[in-house]
C-alpha atoms as a PDB file:
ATOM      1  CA  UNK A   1     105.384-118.782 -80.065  1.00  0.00           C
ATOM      2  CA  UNK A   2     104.514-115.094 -78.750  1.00  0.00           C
ATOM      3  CA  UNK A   3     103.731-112.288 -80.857  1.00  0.00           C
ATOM      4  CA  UNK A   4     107.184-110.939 -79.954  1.00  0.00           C
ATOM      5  CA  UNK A   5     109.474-114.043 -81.132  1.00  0.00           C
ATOM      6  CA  UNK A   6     107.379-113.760 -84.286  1.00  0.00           C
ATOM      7  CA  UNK A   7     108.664-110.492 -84.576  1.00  0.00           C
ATOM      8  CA  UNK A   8     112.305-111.247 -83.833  1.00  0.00           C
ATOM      9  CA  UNK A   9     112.085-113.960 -86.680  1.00  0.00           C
ATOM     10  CA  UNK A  10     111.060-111.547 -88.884  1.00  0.00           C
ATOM     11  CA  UNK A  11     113.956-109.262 -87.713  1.00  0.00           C
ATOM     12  CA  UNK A  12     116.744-112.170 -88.174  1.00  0.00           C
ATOM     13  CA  UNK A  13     115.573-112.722 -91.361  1.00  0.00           C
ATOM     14  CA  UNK A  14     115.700-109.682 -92.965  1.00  0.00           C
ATOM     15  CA  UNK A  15     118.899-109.079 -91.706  1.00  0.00           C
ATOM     16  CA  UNK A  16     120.423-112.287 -93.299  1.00  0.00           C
ATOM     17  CA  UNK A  17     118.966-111.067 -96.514  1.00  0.00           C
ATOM     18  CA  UNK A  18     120.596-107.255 -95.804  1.00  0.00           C
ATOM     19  CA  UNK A  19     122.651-106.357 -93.003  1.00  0.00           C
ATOM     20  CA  UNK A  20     121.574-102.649 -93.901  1.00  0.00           C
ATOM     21  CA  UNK A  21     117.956-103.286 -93.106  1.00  0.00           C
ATOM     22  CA  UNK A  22     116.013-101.927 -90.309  1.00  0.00           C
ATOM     23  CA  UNK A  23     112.122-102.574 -88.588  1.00  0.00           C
ATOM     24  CA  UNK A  24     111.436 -99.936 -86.691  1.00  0.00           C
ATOM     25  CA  UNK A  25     108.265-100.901 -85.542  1.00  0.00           C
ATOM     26  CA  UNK A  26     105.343-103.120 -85.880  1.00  0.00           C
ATOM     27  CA  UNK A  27     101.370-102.368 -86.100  1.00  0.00           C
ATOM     28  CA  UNK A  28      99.052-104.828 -84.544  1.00  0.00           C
ATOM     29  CA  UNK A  29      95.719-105.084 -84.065  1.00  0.00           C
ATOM     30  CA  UNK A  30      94.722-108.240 -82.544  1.00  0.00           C
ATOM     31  CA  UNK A  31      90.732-107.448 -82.063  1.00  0.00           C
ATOM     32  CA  UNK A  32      87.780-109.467 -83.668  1.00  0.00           C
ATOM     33  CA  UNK A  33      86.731-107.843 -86.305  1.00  0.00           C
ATOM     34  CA  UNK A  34      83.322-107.481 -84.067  1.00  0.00           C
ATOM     35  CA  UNK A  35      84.456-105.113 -82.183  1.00  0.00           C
ATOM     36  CA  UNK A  36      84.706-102.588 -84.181  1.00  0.00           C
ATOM     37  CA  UNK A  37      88.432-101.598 -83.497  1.00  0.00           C
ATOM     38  CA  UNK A  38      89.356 -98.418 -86.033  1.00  0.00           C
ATOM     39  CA  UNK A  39      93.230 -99.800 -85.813  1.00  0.00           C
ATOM     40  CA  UNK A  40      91.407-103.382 -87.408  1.00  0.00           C
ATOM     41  CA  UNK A  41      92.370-102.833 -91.291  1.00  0.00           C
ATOM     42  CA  UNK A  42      90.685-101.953 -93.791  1.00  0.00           C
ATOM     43  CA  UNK A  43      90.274 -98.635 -91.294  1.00  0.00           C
ATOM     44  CA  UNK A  44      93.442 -96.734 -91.247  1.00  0.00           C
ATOM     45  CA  UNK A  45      93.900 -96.481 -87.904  1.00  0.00           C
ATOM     46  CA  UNK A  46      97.331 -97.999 -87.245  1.00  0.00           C
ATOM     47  CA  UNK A  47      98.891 -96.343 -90.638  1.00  0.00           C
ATOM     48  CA  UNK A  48      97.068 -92.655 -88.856  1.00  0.00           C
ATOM     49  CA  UNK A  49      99.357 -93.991 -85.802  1.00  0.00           C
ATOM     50  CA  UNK A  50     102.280 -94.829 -88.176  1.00  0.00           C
ATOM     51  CA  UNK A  51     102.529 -91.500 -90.163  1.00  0.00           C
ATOM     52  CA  UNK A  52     102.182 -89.756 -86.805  1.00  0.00           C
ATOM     53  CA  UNK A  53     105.126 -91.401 -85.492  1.00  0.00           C
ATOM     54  CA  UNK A  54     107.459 -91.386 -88.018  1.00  0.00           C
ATOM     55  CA  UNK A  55     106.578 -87.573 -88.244  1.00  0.00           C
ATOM     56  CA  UNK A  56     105.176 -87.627 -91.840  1.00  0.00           C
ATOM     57  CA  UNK A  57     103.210 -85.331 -93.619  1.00  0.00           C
ATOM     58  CA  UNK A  58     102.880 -85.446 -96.939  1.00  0.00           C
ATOM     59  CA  UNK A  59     101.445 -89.328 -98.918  1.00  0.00           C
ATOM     60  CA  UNK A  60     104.812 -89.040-101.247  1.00  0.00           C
ATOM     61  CA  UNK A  61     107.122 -89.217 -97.973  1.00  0.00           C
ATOM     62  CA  UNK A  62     106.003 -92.955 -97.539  1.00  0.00           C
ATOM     63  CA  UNK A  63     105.297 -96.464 -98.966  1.00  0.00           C
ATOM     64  CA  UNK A  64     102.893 -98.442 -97.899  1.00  0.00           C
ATOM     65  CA  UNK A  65     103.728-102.397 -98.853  1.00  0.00           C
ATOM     66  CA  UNK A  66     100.884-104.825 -98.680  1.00  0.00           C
ATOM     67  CA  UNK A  67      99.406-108.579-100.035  1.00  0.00           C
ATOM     68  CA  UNK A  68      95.957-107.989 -99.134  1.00  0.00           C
ATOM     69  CA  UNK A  69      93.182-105.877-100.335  1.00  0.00           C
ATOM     70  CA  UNK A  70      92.319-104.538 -96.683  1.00  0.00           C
ATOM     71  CA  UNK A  71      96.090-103.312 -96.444  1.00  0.00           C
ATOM     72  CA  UNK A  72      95.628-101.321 -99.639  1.00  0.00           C
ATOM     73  CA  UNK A  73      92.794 -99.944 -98.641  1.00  0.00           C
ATOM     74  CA  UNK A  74      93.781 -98.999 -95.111  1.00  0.00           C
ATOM     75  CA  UNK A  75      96.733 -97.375 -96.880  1.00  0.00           C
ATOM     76  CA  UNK A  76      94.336 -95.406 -99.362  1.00  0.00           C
ATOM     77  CA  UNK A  77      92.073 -94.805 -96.309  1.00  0.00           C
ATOM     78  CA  UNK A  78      94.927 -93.438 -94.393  1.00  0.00           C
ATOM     79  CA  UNK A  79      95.810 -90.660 -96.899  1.00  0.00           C
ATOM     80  CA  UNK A  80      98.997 -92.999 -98.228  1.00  0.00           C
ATOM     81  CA  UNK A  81      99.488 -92.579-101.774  1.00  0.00           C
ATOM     82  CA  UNK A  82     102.374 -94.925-103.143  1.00  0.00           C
ATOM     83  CA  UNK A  83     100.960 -98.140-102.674  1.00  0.00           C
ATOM     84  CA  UNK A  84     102.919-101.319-103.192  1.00  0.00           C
ATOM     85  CA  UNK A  85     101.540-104.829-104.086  1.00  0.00           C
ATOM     86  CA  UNK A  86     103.488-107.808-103.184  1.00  0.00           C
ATOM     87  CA  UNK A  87     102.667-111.374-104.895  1.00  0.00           C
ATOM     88  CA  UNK A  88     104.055-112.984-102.114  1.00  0.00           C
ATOM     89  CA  UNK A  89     101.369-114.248 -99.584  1.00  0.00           C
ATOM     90  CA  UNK A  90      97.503-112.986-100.929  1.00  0.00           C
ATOM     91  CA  UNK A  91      98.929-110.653-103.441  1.00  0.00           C
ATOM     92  CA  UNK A  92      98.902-113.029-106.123  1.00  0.00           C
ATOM     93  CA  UNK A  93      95.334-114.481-105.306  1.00  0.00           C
ATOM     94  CA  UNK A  94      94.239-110.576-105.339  1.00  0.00           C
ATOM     95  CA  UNK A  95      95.181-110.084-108.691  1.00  0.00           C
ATOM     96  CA  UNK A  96      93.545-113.050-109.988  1.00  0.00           C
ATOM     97  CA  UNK A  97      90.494-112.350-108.366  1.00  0.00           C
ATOM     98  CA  UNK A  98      91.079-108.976-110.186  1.00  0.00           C
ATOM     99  CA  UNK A  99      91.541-110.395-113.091  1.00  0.00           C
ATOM    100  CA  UNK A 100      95.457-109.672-114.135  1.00  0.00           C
ATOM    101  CA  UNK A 101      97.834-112.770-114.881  1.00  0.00           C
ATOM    102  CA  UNK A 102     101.126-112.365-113.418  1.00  0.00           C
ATOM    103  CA  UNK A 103     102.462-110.822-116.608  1.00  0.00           C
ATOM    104  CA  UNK A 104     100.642-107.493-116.442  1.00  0.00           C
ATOM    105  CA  UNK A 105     101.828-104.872-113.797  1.00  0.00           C
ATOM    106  CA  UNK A 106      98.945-102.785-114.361  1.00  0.00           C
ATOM    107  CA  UNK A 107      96.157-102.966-112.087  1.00  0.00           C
ATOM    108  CA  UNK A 108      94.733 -99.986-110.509  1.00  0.00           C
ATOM    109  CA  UNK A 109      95.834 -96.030-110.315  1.00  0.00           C
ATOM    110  CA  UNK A 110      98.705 -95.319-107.799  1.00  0.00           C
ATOM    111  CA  UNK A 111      99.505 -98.981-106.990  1.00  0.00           C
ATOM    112  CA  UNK A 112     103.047-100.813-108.293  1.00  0.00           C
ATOM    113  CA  UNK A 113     102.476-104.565-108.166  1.00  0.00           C
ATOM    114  CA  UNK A 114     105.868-106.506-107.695  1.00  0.00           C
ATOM    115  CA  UNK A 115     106.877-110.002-107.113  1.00  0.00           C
ATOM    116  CA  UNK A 116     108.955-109.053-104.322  1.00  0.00           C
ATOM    117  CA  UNK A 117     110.419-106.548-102.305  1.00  0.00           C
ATOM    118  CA  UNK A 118     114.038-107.582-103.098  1.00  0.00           C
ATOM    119  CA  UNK A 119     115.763-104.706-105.245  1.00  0.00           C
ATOM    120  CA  UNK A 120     112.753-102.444-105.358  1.00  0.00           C
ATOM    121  CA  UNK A 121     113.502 -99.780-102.905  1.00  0.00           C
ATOM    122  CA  UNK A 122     116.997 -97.042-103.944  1.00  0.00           C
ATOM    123  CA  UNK A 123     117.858 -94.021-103.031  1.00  0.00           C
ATOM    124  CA  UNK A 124     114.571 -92.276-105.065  1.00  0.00           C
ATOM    125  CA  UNK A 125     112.275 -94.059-102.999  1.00  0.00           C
ATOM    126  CA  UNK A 126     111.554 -93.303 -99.441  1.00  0.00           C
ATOM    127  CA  UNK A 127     113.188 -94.465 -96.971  1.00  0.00           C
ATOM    128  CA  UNK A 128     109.500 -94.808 -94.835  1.00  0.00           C
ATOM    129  CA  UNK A 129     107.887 -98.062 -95.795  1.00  0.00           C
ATOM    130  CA  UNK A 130     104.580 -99.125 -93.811  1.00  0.00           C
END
């Protein structure tokens, strides 16, 4: 399975969950983390290429979404400032190595911690998502 049928998956799926949804693009970095590649999260060089392509300019006219600590802070690092934590995939792990059970929502300044994306995003929320 290439890089690009994993993609297409991803695509398919989301659209049998909403017909209304849309991936623009994807960010990869596929370097060792050796080589010292400033697109290799936690740097924020891919969400630096993201915000330039999708013409933003101002950390409220995005949301970054993200299970791993490296993808928050590539999204901190990259000027981002709504942060989303997912429990799905490492999210969960992260907040018990943080030290929150999954009843609190609180964990750190600027970040929403949810269980999943369903229902989250409405027409007050931006329509950007990294």
């Amino acid at each position: 399975e290439t890089l690009d049928d994993i993609h297409d998956s991803l695509r398919k799926n989301l659209i049998a969950k909403d017909e209304d949804a849309i991936i623009d693009s994807f960010y990869v970095c596929t370097s060792k983390r050796e080589d010292g590649d400033g697109r290799m999260k936690p740097a924020p060089g891919m969400i630096f290429e993201a915000l330039e392509d999708f013409g933003v300019v101002e950390d409220n006219d995005c949301v970054f979404v993200g299970d791993a600590l490296r993808d928050l802070q590539a999204a901190a690092a990259g000027g981002v400032g709504n942060r989303i934590l997912v429990r799905t995939g490492y999210g969960n792990d992260l907040m018990e190595s943080w030290g929150f059970g999954r009843d609190q929502m609180d964990a750190a300044e600027e970040l929403f911690i949810v269980d999943d994306l369903h229902g989250q995003f409405d027409e007050n929320i931006p329509k950007i998502v990294l």
